[in-house]
Protein backbone atom coordinates (compact mmCIF):
# COMPACT_ATOMS: atom_id res chain seq x y z
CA UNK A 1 -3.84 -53.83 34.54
CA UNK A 2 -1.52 -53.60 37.31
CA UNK A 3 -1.29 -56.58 39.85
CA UNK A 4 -2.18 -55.65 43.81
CA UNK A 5 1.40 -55.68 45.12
CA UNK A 6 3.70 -52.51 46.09
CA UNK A 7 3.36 -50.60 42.90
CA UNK A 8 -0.64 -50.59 43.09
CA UNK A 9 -0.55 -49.10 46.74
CA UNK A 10 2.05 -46.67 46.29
CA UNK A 11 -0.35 -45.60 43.39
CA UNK A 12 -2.68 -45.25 45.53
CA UNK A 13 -0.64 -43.49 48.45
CA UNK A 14 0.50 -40.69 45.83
CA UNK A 15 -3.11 -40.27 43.68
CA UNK A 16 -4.51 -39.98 47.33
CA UNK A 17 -1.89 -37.48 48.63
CA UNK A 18 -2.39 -34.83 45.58
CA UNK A 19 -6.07 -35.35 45.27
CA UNK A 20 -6.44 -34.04 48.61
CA UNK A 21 -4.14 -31.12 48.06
CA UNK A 22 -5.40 -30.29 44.57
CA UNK A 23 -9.26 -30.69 45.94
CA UNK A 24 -8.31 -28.52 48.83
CA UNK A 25 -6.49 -25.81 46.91
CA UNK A 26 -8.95 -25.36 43.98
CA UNK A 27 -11.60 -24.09 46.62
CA UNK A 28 -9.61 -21.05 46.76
CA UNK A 29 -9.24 -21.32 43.40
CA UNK A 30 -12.93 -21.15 42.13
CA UNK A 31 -12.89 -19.03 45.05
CA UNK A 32 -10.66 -16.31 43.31
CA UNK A 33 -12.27 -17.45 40.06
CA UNK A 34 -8.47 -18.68 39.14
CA UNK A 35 -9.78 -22.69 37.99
CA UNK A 36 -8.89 -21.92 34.40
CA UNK A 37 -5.54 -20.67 34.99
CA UNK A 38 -4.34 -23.80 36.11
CA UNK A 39 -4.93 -25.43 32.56
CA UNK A 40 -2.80 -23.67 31.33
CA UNK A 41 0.32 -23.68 33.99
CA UNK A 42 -0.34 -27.50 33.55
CA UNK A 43 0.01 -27.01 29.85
CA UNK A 44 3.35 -25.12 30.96
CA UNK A 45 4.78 -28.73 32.50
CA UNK A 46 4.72 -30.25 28.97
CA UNK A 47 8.16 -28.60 27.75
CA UNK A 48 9.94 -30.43 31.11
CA UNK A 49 7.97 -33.46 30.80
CA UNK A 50 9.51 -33.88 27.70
CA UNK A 51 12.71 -32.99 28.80
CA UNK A 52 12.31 -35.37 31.59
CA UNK A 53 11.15 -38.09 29.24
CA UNK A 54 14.16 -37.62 27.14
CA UNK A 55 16.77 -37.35 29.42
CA UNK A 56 15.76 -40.20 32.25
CA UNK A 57 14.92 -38.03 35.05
CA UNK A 58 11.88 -37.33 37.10
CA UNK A 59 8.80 -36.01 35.51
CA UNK A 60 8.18 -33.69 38.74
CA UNK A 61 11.92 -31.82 38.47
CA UNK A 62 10.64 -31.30 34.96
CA UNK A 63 7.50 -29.84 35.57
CA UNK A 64 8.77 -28.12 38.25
CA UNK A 65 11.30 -26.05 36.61
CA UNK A 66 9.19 -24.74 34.05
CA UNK A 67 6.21 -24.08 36.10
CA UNK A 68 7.96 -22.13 38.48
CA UNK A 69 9.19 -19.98 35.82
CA UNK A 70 6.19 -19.58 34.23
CA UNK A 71 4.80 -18.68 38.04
CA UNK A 72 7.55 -15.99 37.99
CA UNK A 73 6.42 -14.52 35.29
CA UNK A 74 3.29 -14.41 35.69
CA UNK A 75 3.49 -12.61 39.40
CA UNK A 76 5.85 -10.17 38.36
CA UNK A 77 4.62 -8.93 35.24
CA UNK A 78 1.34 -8.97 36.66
CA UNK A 79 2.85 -6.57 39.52
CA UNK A 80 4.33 -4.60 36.90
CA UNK A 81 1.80 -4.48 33.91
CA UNK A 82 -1.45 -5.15 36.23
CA UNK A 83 -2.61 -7.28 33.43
CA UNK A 84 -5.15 -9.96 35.03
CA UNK A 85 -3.44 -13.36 35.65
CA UNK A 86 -5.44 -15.12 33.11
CA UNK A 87 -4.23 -12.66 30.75
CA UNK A 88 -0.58 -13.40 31.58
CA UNK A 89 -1.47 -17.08 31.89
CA UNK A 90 -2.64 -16.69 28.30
CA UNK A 91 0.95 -15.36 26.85
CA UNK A 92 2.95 -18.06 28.29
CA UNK A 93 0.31 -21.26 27.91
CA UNK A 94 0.70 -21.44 23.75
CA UNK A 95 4.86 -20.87 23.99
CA UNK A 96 4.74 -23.90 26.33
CA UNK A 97 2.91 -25.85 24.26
CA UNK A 98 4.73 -25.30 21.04
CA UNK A 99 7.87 -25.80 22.88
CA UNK A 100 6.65 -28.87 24.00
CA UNK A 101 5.70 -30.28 20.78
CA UNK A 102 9.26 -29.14 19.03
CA UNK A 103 11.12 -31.22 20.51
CA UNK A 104 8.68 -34.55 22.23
CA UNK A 105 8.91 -37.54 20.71
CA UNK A 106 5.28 -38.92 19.65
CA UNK A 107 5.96 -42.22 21.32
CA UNK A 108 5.98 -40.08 24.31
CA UNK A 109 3.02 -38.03 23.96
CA UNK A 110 0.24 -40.07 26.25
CA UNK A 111 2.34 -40.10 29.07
CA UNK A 112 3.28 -35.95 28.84
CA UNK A 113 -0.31 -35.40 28.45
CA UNK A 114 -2.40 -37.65 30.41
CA UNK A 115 0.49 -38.75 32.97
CA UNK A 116 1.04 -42.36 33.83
CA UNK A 117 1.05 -44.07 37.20
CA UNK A 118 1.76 -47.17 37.11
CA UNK A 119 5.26 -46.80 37.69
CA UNK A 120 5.97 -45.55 40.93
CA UNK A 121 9.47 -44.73 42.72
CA UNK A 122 9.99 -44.32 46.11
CA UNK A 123 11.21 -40.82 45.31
CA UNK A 124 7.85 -39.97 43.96
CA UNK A 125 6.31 -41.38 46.54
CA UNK A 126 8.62 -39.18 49.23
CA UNK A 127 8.54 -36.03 47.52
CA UNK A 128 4.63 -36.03 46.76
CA UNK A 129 3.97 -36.70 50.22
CA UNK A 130 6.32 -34.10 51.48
CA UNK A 131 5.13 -31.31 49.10
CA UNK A 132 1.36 -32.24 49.48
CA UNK A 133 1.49 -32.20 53.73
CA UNK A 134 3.82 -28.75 53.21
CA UNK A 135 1.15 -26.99 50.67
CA UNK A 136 -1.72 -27.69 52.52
CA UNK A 137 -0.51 -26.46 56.05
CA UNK A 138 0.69 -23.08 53.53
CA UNK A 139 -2.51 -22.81 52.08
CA UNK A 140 -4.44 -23.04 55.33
CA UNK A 141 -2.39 -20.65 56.80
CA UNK A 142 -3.19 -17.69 54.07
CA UNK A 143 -6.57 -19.38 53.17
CA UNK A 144 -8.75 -16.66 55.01
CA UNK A 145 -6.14 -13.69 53.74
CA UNK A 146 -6.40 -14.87 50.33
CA UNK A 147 -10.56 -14.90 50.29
CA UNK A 148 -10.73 -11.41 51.80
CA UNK A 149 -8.26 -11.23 48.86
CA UNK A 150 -10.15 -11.98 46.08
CA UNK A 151 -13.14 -10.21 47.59
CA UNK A 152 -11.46 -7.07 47.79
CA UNK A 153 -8.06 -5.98 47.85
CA UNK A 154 -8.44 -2.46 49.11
CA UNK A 155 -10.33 -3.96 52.15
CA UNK A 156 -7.17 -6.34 52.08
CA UNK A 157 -4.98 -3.48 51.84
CA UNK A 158 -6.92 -2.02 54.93
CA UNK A 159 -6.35 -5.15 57.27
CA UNK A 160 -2.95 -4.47 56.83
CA UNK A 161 -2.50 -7.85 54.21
CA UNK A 162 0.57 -7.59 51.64
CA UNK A 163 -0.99 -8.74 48.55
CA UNK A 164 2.26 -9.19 46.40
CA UNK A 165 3.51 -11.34 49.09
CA UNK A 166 0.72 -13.45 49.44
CA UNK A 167 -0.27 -13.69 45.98
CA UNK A 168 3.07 -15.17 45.51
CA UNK A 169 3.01 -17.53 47.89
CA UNK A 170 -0.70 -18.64 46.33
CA UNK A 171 1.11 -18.92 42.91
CA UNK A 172 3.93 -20.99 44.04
CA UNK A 173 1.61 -23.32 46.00
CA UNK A 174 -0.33 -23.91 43.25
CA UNK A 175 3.25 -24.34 40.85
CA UNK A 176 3.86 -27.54 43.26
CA UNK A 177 0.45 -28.61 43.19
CA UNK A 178 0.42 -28.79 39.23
CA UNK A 179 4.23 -30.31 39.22
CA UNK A 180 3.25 -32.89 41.74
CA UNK A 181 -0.39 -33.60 40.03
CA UNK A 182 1.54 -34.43 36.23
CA UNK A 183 2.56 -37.61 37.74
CA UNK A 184 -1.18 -38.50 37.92
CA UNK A 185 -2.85 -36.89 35.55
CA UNK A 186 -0.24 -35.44 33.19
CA UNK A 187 -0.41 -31.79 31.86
CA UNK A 188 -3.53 -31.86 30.56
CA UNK A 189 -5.81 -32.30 33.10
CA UNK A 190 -4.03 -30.64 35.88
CA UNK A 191 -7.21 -28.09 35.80
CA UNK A 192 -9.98 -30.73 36.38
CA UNK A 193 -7.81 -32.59 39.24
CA UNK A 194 -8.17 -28.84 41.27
CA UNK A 195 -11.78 -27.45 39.76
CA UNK A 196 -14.38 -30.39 39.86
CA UNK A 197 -13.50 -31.47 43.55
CA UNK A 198 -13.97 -27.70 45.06
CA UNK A 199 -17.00 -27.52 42.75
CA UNK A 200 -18.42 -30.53 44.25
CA UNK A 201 -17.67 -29.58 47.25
CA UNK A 202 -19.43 -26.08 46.84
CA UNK A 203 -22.75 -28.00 45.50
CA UNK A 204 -22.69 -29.86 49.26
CA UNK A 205 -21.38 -27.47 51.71
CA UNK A 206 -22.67 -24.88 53.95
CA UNK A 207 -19.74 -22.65 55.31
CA UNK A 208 -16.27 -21.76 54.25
CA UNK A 209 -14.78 -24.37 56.03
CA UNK A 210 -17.08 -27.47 54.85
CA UNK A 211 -16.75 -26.28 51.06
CA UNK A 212 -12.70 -26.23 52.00
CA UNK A 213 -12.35 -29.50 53.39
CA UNK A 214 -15.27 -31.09 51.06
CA UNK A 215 -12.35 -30.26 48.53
CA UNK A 216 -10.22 -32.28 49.81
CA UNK A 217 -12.39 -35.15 50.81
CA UNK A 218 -13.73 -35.66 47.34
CA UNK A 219 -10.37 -34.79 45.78
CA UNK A 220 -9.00 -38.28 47.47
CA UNK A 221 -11.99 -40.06 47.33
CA UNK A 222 -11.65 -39.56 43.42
CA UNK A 223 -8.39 -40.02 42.93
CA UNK A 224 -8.16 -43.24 44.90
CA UNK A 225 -11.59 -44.59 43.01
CA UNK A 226 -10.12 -43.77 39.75
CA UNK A 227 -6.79 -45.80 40.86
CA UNK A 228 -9.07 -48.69 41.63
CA UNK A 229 -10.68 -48.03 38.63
CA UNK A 230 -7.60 -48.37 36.85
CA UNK A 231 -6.81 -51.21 38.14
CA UNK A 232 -9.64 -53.34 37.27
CA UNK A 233 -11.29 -51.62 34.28
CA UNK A 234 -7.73 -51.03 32.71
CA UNK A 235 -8.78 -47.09 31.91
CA UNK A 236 -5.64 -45.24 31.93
CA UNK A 237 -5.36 -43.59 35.69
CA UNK A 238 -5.24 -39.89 34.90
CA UNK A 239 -8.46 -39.94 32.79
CA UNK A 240 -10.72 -42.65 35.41
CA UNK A 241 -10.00 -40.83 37.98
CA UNK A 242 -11.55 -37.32 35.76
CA UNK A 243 -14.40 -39.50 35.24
CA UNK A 244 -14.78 -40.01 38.50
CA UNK A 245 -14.46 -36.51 39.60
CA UNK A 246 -16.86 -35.30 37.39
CA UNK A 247 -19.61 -38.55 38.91
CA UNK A 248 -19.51 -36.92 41.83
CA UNK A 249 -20.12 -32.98 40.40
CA UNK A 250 -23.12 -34.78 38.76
CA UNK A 251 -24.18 -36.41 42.07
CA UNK A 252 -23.56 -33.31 44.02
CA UNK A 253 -25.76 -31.35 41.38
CA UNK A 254 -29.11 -33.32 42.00
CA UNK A 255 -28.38 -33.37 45.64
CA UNK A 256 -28.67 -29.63 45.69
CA UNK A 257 -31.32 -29.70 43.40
CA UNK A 258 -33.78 -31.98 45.17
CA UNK A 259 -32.39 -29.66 48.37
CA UNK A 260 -33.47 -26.41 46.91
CA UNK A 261 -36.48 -27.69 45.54
């Protein structure tokens, strides 16, 4: 249990700030019926978590690096080859992980793969705040491009819409999404952080834009009950706030239920 002093609320300030972003950008996600491939990008943090853990430096730079590589990869072979993304996202997700597992010491494990908040440092705190404000204004910006997108990229092609362009602009979003979400939830959950919010939020809402901001609502409305679950139940962060996540997919499920019925 963490006491209610600095630490708890910058816990809460940074679970808050990328359970909003992560809610918001998994609606275009399931959208583009992408949710899965961000299990395995997060899986793709683990070799620079461990790194990070190792050396003494920031589990974001870590997570970052290899991510973004991974994203790389992933856009330009998928250019090249025209392989589906969760194809690619398959090649790269079990080298991570054996990478990962080379060379992490087990003491270290929990904390690679279910993150740990409870120490918090005013760079964290800076840097997730700056990345989550600067994601979500990008992703609102090509929201609409990248639906008509993922409905149909000859009509995209006919509206005049670059898809290589934006397609790597949605990958690298969703690179600093994952980095930033490690600190909370570590690289194994990374998926659920960005899939059960939107799908909440799809159960509830009635337009595009609703179901988009109903992400993000119930992405920091988890993330900050998990924290406070945290706190008092003593459940390690990254896994109450899951839990929590996954209350309100059940909750949202009987409410459309009833609704329809």
């Amino acid at each position: 249990m963490i006491p209610i002093n600095s630490q708890f609320i910058l816990a809460l300030v940074v679970a808050g700030f990328v359970g909003a972003v992560a809610g918001y950008l998994g609606t275009l996600m399931l959208t583009k019926r992408m949710t899965l491939v961000g299990g395995p990008l997060g899986h793709l943090t683990l070799p620079g978590i461990a790194l990070a853990l190792l050396y003494g430096f920031d589990v974001f730079l870590g997570a970052l690096l290899f991510v973004f590589i991974g994203i790389l990869f992933i856009w330009y072979f998928g250019k090249k080859t025209k392989l589906p993304m969760e194809t690619l996202t398959a090649i790269i997700f079990p080298f991570s992980m054996a990478t990962a597992f080379l060379f992490l010491p087990e003491e270290e494990m929990t904390q690679a793969l279910i993150g740990d908040i409870s120490q918090i440092t005013p760079f964290a705190v800076v840097t997730t705040i700056i990345i989550s404000i600067t994601t979500f204004i990008v992703i609102r910006k090509i929201y609409d491009k990248m639906v008509l997108v993922g409905i149909s990229e000859d009509l995209a092609k006919v509206e005049g819409i670059d898809i290589n362009k934006y397609n790597l602009i949605y990958l690298i979003s969703i690179a600093f999404v994952v980095a930033i979400s490690v600190r909370v939830v570590g690289g194994l959950m990374t998926v659920a952080i960005m899939a059960i919010p939107a799908s909440t939020s799809r159960n509830l809402s009635k337009n595009l834009s609703q179901y988009a901001y109903g992400g993000l609502f119930f992405g920091v409305l988890a993330s900050i009950l998990g924290i406070l679950v945290f706190r008092f139940v003593n459940i390690p962060a990254g896994p109450a706030i899951i839990i929590v996540s996954v209350i309100f997919f059940l909750i949202s499920f009987v409410l459309r239920n009833i609704k329809n019925a």
